[in-house]
Structures are given as C-alpha cells and as structure tokens.
N, C-alpha and C. Protein backbone atom coordinates (compact mmCIF):
# COMPACT_ATOMS: atom_id res chain seq x y z
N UNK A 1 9.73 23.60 -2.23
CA UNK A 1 8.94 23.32 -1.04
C UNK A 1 8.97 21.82 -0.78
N UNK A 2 9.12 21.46 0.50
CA UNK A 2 9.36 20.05 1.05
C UNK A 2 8.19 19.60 0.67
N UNK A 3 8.08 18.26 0.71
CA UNK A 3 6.41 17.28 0.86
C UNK A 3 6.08 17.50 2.27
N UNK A 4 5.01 17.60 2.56
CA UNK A 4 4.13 17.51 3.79
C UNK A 4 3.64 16.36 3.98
N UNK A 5 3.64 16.13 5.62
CA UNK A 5 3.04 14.60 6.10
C UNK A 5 1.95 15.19 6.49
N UNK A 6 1.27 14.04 7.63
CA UNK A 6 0.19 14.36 7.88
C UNK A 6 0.70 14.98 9.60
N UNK A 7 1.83 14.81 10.20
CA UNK A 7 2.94 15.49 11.26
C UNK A 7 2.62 16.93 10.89
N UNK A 8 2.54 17.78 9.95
CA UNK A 8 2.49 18.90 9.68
C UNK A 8 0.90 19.34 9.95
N UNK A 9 0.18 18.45 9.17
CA UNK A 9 -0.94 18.64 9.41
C UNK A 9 -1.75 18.75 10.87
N UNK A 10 -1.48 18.08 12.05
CA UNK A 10 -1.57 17.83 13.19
C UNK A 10 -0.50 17.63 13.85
N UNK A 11 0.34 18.57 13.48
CA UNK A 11 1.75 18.23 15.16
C UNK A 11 2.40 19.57 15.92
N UNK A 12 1.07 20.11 15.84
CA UNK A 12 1.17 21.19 17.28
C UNK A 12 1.65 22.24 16.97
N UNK A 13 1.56 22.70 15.37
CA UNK A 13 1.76 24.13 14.79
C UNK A 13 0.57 24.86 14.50
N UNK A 14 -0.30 25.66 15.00
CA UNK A 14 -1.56 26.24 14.81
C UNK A 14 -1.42 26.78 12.68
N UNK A 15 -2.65 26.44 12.41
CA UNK A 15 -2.68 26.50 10.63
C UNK A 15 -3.89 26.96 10.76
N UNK A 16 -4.12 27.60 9.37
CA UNK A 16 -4.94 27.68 8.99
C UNK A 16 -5.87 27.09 8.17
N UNK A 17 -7.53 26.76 8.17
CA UNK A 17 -7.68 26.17 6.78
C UNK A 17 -7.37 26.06 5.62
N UNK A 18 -7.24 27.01 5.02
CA UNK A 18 -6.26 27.12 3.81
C UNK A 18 -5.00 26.40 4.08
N UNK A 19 -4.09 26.54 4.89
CA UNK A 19 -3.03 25.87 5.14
C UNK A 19 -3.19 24.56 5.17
N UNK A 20 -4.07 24.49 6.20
CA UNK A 20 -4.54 22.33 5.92
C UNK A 20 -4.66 22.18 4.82
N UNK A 21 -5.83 22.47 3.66
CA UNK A 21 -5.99 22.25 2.63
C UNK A 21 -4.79 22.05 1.48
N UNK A 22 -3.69 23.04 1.71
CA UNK A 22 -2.75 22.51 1.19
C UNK A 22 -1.80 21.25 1.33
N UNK A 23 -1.68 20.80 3.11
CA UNK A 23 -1.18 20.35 3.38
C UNK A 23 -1.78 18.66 2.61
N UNK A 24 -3.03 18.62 2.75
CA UNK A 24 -3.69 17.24 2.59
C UNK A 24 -3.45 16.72 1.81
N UNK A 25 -3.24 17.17 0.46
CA UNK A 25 -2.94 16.50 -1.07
C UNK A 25 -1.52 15.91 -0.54
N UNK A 26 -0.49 16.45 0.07
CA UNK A 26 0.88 15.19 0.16
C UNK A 26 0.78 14.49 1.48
N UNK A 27 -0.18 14.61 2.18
CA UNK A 27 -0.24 14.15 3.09
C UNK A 27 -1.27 12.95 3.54
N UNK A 28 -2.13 12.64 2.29
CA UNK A 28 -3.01 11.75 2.24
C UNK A 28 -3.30 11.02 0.81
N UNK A 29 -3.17 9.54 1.32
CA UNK A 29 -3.38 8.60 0.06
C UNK A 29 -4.57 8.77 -0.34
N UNK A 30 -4.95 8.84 -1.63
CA UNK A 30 -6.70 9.09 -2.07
C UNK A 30 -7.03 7.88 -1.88
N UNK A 31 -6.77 6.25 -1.46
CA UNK A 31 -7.20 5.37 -0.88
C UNK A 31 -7.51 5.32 0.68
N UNK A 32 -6.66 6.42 1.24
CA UNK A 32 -7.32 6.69 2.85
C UNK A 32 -8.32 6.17 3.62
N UNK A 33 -8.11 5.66 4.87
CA UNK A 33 -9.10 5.23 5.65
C UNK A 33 -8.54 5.76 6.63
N UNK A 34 -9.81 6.84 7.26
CA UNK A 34 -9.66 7.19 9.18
C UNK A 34 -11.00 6.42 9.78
N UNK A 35 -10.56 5.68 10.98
CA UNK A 35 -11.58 5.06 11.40
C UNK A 35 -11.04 4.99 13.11
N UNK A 36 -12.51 5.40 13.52
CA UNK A 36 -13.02 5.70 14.83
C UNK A 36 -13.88 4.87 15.54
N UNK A 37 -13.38 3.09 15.96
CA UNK A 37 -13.88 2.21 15.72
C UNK A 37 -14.91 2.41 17.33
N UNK A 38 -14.50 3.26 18.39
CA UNK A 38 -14.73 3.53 19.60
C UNK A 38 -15.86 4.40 19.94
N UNK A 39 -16.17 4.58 18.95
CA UNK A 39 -17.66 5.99 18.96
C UNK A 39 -19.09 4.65 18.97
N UNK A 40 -20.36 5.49 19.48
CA UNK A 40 -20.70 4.05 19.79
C UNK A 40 -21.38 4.07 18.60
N UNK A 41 -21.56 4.91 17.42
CA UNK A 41 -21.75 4.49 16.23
C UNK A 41 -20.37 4.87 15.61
N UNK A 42 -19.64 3.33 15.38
CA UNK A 42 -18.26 4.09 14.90
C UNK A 42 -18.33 4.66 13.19
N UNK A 43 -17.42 5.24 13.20
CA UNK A 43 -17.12 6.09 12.08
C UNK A 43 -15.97 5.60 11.24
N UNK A 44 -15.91 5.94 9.86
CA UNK A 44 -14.85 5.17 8.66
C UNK A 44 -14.88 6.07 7.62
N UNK A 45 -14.34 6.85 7.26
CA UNK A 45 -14.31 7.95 6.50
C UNK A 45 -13.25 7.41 5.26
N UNK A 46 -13.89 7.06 4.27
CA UNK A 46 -13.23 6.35 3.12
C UNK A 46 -12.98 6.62 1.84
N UNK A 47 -11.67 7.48 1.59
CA UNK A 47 -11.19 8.01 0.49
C UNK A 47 -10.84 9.20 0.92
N UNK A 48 -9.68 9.66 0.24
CA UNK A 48 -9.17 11.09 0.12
C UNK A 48 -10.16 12.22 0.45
N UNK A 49 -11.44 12.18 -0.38
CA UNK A 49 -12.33 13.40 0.09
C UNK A 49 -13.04 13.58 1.57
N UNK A 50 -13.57 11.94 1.51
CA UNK A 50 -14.13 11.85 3.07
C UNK A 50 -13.06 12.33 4.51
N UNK A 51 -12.02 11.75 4.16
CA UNK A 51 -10.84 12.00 4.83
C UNK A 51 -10.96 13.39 4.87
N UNK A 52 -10.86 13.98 3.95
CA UNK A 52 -10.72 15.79 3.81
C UNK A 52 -11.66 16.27 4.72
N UNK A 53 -13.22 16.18 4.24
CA UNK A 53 -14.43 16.78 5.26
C UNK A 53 -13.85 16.51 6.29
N UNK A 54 -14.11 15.18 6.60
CA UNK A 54 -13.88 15.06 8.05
C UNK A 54 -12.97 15.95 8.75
N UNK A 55 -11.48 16.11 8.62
CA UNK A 55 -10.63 17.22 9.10
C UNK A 55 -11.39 18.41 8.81
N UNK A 56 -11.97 18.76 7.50
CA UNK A 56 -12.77 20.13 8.00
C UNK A 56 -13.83 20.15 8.87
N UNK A 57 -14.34 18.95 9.35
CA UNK A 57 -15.69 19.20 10.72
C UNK A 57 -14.80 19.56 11.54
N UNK A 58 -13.81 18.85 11.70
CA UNK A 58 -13.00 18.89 12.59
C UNK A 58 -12.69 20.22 13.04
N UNK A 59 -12.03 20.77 12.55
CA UNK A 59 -11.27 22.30 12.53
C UNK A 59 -12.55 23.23 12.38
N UNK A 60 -13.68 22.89 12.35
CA UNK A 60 -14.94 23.75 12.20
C UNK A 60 -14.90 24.43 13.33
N UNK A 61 -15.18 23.32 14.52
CA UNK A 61 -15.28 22.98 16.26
C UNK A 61 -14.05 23.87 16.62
N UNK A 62 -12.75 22.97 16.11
CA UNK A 62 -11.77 23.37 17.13
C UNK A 62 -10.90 24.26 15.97
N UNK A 63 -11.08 25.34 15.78
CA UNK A 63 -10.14 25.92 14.63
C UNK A 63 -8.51 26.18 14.65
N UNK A 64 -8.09 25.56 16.45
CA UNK A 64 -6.66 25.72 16.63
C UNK A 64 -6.05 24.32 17.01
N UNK A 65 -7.24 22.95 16.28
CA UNK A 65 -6.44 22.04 16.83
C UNK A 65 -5.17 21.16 16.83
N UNK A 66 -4.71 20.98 18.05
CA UNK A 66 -3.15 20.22 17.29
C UNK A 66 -3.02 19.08 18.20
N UNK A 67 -2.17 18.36 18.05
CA UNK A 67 -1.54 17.17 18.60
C UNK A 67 0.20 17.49 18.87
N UNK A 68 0.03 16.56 20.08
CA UNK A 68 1.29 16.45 20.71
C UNK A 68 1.95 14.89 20.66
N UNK A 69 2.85 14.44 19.95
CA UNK A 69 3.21 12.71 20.10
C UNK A 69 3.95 12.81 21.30
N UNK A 70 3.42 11.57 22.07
CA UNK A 70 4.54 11.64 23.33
C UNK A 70 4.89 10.07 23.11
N UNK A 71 4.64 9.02 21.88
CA UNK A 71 5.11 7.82 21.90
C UNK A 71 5.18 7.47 20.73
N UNK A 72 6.30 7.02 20.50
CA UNK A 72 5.81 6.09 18.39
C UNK A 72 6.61 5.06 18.56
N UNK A 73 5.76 3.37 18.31
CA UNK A 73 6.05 2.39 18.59
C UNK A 73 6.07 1.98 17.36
N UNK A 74 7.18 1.06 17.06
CA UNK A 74 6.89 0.24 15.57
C UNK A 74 6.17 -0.95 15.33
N UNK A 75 5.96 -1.34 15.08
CA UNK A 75 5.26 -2.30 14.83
C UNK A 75 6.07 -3.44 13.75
N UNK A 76 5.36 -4.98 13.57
CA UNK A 76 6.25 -5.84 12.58
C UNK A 76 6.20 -5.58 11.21
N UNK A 77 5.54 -4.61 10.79
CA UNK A 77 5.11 -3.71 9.43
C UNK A 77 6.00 -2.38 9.37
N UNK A 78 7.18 -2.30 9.00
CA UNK A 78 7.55 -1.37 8.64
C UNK A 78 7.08 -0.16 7.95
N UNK A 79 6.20 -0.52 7.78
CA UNK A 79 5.25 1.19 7.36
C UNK A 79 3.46 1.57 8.06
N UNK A 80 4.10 1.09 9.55
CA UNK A 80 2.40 0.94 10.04
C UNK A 80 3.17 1.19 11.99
N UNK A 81 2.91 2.25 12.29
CA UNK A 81 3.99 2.55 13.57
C UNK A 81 2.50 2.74 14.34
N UNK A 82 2.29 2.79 15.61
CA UNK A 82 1.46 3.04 16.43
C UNK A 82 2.03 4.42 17.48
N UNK A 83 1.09 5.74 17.57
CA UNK A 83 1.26 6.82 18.29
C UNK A 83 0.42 7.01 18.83
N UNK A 84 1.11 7.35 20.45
CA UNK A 84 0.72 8.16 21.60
C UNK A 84 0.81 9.81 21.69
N UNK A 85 -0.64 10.14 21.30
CA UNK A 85 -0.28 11.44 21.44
C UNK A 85 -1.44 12.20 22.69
N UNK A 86 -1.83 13.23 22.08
CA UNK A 86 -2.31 14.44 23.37
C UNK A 86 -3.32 15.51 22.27
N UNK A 87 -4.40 15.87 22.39
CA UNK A 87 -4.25 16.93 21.64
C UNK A 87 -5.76 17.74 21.86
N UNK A 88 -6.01 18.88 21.18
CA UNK A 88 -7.34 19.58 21.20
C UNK A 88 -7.17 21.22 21.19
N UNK A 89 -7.50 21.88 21.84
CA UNK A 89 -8.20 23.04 21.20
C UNK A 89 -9.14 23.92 21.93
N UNK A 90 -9.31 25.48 21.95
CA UNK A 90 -10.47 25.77 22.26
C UNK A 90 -11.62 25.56 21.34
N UNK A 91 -13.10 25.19 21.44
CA UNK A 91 -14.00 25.29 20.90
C UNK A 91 -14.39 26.36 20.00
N UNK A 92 -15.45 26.53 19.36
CA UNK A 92 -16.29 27.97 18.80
C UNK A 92 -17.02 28.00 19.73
N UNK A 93 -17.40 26.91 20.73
CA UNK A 93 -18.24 27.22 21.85
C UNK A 93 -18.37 27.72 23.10
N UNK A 94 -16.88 28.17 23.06
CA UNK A 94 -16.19 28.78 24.39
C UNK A 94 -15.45 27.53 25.10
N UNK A 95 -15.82 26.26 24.71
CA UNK A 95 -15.23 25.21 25.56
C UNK A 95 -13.92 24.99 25.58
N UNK A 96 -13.38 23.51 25.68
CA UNK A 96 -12.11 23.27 25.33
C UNK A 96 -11.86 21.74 24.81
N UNK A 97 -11.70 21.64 23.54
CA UNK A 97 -11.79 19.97 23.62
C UNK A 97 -9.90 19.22 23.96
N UNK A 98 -10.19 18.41 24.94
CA UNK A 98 -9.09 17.87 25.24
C UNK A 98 -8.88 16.74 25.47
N UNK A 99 -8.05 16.08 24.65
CA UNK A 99 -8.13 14.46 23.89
C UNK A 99 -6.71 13.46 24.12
N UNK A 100 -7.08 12.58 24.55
CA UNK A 100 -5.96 11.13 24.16
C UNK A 100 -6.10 10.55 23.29
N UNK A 101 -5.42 10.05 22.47
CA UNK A 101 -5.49 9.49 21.58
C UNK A 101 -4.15 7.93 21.37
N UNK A 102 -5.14 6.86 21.01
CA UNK A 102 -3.26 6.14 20.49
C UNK A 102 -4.34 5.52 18.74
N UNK A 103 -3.29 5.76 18.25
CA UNK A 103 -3.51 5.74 16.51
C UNK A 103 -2.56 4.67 16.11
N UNK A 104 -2.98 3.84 15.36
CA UNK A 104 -2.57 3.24 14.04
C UNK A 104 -2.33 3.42 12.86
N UNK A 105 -1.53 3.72 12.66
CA UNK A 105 -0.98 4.74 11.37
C UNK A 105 -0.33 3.96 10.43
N UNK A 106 -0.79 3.50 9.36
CA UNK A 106 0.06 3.37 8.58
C UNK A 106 0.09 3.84 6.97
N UNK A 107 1.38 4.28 6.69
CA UNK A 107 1.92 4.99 5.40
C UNK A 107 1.97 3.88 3.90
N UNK A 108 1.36 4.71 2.80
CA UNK A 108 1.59 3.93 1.36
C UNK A 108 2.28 5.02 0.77
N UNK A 109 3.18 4.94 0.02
CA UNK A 109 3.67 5.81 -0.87
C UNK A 109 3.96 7.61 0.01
N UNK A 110 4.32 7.36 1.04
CA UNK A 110 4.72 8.79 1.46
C UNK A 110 3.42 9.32 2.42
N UNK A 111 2.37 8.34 2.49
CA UNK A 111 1.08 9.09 2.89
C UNK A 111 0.54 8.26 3.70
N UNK A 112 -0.46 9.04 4.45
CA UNK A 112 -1.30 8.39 5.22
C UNK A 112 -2.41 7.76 4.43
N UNK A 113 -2.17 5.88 5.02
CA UNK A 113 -3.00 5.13 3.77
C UNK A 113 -4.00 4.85 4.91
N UNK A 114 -3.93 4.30 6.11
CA UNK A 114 -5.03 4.02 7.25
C UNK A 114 -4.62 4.28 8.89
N UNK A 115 -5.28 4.63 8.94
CA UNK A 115 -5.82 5.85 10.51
C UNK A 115 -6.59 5.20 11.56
N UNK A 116 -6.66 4.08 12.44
CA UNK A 116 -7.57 3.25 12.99
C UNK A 116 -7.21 4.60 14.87
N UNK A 117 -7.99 5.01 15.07
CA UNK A 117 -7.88 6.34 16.21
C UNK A 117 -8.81 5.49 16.86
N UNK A 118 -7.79 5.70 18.22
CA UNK A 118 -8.94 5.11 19.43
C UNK A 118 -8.69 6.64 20.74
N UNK A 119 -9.70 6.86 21.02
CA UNK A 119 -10.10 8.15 22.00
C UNK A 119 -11.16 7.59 23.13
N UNK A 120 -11.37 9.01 23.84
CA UNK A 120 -12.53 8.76 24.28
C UNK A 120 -13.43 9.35 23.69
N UNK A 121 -14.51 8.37 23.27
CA UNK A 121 -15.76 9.44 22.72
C UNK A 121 -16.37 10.49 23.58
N UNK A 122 -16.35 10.09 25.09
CA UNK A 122 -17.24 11.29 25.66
C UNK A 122 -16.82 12.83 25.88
N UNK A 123 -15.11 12.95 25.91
CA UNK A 123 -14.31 14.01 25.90
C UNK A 123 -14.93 14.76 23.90
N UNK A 124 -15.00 14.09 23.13
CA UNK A 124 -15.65 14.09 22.09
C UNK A 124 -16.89 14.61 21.40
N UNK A 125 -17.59 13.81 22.59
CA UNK A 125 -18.95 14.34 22.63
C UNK A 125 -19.30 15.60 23.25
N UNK A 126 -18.50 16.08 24.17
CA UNK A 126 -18.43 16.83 25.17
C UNK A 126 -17.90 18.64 24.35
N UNK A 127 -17.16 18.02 23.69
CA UNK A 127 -16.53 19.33 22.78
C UNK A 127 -17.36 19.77 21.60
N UNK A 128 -18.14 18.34 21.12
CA UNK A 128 -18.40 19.12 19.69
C UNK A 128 -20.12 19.04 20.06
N UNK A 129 -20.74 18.46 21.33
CA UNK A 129 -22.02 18.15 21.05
C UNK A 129 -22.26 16.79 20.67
N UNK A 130 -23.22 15.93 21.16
CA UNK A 130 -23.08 14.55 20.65
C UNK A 130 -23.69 14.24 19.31
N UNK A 131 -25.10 14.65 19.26
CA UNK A 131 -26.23 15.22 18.37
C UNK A 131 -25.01 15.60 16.93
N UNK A 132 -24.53 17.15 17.43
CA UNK A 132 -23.45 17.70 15.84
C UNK A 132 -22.62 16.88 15.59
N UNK A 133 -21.85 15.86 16.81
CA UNK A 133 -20.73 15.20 16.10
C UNK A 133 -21.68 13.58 15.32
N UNK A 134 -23.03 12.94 15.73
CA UNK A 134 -23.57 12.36 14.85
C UNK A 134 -24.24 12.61 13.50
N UNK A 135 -24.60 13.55 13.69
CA UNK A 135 -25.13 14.11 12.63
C UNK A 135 -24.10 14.85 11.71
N UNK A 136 -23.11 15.51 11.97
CA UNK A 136 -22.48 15.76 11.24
C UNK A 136 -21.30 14.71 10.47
N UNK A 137 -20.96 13.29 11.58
CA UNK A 137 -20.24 12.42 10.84
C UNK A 137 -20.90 11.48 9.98
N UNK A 138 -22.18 11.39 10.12
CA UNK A 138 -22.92 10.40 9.18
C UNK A 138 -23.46 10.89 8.20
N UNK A 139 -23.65 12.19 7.74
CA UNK A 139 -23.24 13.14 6.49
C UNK A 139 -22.28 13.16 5.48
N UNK A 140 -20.87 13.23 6.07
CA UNK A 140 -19.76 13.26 5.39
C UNK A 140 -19.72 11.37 5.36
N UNK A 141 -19.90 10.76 5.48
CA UNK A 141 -19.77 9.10 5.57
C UNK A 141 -20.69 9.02 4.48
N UNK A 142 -21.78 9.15 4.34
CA UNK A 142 -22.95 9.06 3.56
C UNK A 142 -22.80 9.86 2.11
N UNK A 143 -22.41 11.41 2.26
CA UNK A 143 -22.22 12.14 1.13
C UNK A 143 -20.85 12.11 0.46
N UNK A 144 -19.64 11.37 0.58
CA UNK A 144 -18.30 11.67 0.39
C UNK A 144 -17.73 10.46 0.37
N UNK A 145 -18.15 9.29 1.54
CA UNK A 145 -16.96 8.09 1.05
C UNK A 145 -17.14 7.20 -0.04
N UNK A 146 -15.85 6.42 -0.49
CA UNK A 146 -15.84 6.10 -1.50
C UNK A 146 -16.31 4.69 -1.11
N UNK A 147 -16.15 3.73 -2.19
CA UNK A 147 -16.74 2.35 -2.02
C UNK A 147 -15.40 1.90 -1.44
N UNK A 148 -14.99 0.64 -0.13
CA UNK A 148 -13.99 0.36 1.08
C UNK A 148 -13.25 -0.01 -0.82
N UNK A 149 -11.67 0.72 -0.34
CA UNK A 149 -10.86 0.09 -1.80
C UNK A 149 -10.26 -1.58 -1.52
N UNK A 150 -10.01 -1.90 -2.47
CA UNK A 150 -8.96 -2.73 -2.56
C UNK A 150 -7.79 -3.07 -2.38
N UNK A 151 -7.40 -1.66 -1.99
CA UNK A 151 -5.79 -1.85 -1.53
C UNK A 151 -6.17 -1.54 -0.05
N UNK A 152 -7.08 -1.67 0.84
CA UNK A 152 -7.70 -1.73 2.21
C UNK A 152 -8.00 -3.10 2.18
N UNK A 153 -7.58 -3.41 3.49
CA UNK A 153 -8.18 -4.55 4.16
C UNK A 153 -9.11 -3.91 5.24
N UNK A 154 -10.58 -5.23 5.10
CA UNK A 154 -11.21 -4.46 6.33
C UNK A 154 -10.95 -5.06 7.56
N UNK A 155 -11.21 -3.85 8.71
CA UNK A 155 -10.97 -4.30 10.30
C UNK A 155 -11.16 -5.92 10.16
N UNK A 156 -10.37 -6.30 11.07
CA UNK A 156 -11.05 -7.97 11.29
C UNK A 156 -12.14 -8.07 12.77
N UNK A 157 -12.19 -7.35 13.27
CA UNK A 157 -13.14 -6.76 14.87
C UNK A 157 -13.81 -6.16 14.19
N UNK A 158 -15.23 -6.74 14.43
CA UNK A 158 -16.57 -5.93 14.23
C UNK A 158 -17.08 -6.29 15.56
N UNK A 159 -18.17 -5.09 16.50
CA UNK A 159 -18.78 -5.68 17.00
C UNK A 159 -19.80 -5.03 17.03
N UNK A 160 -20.91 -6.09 17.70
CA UNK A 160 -22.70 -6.04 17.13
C UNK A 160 -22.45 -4.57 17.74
N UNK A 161 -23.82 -4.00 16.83
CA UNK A 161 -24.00 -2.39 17.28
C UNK A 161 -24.48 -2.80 18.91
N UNK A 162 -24.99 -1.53 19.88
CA UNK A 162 -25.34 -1.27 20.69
C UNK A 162 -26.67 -1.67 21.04
C-alpha cells in the first residue's frame, strides 16, 4: 500500500471516517499546525491529535467533504507551496457548506507539518452554526493541543483580538 498525503485525505474522493483515520497517520506530522488565522477568534490546532479532532468536527458537519485544487504556487521554500482550492459538502443539517479556500502548506518528512487556511468565516459559520463551530473549536484547542513545538515557528502577524 502507497503512503497517503493529506491530497487523499481532502482531494475530492468521498471517504469514510474510518478511511480518514487511516489516512492521517501518513499524512500528518505529529508536530502539525492547522491554523485559521481569519475566524474572528482564530483557531491553531497544535499537534497530530488536535489536528485529528479537528478533521473529525469537521466531517461531523459535512460527512462528504472534499476539496477541489484549482492552483499550486511554489513558493522560495521548496517544501511550503501555496493552494487554491474549492470545497464543501452537504451538511447533517440539510444545508450545504461551500468554501474558498487559499492554504499554506508546508511538508516535513512526507507530511503535512503547517496548514495556515484562509476562508471565509461566514460561509463557515453559516454551515456549521457559529455558536457549534466556537464552541466546538475551543474544546478541541483547549482539550488536545500540544504545547506550540519547536520545530514551529510562530505566525509573525498577530492581531489585537476584536
């Protein structure tokens, strides 16, 4: 069996949980950072496990979600490419969540080491509930991430909360 990226994981083949779950172990550095610097309480999901929940809130909402790349730019870091993609899902709520996305991606050792996702939050808010998607991301942030590693650098853009 081939290694899995995180392309498998999100690139527009409907899976199952179980299937993600397999996919994640080759597809994510246990130093991982996904961060959602655009939410107006942004989000940083830090380490392999946090990383994990989070894709399972995720797939809670939208249990068929996928992504479409329609751009991959390189960047002066050969292991850090920037993508244009498309993506979402019907809801459990009857809705439909439907998303832009351009991501910062970059790979350590075969894997996704950091995830900097810029969206719109209100298409966001709109799919999962604003209330479930706060309350449910400051849970998994709180109960699951690890202390920011060392082989992470943090954002150099902070800005004052709201």
């Amino acid at each position: 069996m081939s290694r899995k990226t995180i392309g498998d994981a999100f690139g527009g083949v409907k899976t199952t949980l179980e299937e993600q779950r397999a996919i994640w172990p080759d597809a994510i550095h246990p130093d991982a950072i996904w961060e959602g610097p655009m939410f107006e309480t942004p989000v940083a999901f830090i380490g392999f496990e946090a990383c994990a929940r989070f894709f399972e809130f995720l797939l809670a909402t939208v249990q068929e979600f996928s992504t479409t790349v329609v751009g991959a730019y390189p960047t002066q870091d050969p292991d850090t490419i920037i993508i244009e993609s498309h993506g979402g899902g019907p809801t459990i709520h009857g809705g439909r969540y439907t998303q832009r996305y351009f991501s910062l991606v970059t790979n350590k050792d075969g894997k996704a080491f950091r995830m900097r996702e810029y969206c719109n939050p209100f298409q966001t808010y709109k799919a999962f509930g604003r209330e479930h998607w706060e309350k449910g991301t400051a849970e998994i942030m709180a109960k699951y991430n690890k202390p920011w590693p060392a082989s992470q650098a943090k954002d150099p853009i902070t800005l004052p909360p709201i």
